[in-house]
C-alpha atoms as a PDB file:
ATOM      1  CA  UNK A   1       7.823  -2.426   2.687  1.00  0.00           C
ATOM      2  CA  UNK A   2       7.038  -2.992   6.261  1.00  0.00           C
ATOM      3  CA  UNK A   3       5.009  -5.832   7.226  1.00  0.00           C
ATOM      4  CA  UNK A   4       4.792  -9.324   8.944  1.00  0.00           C
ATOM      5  CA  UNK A   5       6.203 -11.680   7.421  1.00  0.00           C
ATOM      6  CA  UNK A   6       2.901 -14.260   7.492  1.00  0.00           C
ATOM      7  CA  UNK A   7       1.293 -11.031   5.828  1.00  0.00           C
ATOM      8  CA  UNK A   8       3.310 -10.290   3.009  1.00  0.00           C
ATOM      9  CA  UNK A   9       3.996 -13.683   2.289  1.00  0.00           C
ATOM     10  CA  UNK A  10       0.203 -14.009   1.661  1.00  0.00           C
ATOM     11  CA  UNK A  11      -0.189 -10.947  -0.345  1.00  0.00           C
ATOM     12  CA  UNK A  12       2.901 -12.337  -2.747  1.00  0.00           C
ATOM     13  CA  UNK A  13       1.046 -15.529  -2.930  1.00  0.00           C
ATOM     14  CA  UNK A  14      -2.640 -14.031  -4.100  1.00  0.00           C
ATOM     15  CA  UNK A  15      -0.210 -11.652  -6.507  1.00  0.00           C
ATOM     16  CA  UNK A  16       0.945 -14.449  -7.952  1.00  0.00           C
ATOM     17  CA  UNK A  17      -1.941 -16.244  -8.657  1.00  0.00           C
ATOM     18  CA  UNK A  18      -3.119 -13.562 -10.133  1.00  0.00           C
ATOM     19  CA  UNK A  19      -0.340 -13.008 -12.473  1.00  0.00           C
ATOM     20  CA  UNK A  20       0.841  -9.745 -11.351  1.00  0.00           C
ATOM     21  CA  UNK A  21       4.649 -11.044  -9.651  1.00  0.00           C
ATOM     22  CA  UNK A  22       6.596 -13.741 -10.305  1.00  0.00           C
ATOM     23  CA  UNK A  23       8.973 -15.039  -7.709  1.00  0.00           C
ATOM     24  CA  UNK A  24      12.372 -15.811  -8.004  1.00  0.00           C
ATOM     25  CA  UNK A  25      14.287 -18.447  -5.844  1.00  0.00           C
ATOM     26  CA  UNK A  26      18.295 -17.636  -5.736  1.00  0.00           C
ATOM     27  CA  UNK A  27      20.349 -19.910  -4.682  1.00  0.00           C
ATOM     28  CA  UNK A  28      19.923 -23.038  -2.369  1.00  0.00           C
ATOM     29  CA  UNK A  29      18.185 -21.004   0.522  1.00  0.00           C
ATOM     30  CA  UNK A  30      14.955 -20.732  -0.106  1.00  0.00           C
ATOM     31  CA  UNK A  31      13.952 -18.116   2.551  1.00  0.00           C
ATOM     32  CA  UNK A  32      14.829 -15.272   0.490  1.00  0.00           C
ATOM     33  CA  UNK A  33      12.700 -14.849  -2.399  1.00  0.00           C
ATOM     34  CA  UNK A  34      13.056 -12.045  -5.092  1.00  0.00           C
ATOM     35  CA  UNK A  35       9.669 -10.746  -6.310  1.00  0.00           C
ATOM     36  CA  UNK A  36       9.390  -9.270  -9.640  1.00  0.00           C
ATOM     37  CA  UNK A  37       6.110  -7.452 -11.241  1.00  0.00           C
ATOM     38  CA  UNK A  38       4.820  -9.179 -14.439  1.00  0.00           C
ATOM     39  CA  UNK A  39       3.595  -7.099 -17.723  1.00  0.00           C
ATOM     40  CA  UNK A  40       0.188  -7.285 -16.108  1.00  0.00           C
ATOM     41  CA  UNK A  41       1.466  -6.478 -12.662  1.00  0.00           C
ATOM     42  CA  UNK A  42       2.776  -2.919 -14.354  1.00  0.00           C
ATOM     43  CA  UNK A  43       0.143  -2.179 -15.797  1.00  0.00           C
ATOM     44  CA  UNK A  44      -2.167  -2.365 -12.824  1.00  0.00           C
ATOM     45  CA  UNK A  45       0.135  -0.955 -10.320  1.00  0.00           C
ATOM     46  CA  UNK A  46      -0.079   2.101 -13.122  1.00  0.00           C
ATOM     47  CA  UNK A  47      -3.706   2.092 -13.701  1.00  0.00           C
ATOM     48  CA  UNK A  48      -4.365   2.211  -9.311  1.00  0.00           C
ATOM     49  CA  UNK A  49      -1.515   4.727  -9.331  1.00  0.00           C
ATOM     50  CA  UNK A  50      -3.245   6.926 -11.510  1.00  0.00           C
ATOM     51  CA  UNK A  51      -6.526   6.568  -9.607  1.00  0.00           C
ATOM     52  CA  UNK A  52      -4.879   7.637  -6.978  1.00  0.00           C
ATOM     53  CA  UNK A  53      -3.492  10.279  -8.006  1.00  0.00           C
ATOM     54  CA  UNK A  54      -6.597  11.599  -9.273  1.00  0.00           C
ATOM     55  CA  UNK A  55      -8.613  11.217  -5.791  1.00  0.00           C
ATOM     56  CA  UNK A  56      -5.373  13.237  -4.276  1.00  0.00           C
ATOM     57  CA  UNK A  57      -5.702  15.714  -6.512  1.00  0.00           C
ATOM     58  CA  UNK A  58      -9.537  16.162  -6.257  1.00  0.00           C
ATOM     59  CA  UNK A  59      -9.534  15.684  -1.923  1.00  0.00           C
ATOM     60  CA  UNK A  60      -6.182  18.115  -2.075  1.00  0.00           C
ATOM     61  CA  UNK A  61      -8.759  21.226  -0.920  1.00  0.00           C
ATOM     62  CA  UNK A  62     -10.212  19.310   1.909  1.00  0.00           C
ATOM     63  CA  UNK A  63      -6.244  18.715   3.241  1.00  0.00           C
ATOM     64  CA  UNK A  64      -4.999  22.003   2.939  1.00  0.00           C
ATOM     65  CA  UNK A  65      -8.310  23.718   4.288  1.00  0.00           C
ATOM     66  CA  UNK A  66      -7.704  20.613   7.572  1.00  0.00           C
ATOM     67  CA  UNK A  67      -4.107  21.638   7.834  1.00  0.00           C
ATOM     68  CA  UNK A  68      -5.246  25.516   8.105  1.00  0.00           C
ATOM     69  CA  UNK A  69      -7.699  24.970  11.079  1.00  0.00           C
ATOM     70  CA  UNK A  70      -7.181  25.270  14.718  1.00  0.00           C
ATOM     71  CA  UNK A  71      -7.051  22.279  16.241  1.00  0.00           C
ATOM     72  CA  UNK A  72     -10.126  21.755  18.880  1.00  0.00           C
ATOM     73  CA  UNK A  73      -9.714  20.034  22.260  1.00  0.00           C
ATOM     74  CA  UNK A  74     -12.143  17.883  23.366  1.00  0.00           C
ATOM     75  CA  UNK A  75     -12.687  17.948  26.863  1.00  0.00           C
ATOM     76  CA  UNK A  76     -12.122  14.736  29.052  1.00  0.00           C
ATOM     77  CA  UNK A  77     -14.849  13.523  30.818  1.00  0.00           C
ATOM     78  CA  UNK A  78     -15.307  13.625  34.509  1.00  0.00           C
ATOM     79  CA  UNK A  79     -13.770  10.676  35.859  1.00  0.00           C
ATOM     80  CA  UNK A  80     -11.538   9.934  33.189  1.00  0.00           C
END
């Protein structure tokens, strides 16, 4: 996962107050932090997974139709 670090260290922190990770502290330093998805956690990652995978599947026309067509140019304005 790619992020800032002020970023992800929120979205752990609303995850876990919502029950879906858990964090783990090893050892004395406690800048590195495992995170671990909870039962619940699974289960929604699954459930959005799905949901995903269904809107994929239904917009999957539209993307291979978008990857067939020329590309069109649009023309810079005067002065740009």
């Amino acid at each position: 996962m790619q992020g800032r670090h002020n970023a992800v260290v929120g979205l752990v922190q609303r995850a876990c107050r919502k029950g879906l990770v858990q964090k783990e502290h090893r050892g004395g330093d406690h800048r590195f932090v495992r995170v671990r998805l909870t039962r619940q956690g699974t289960t929604t990652l699954n459930r959005l997974a799905g949901l995903h995978m269904e809107e994929l599947k239904r917009i999957q026309p539209d993307i291979g139709n978008a990857l067939k067509a020329k590309p069109q140019f649009i023309k810079a304005a005067e002065g740009a």
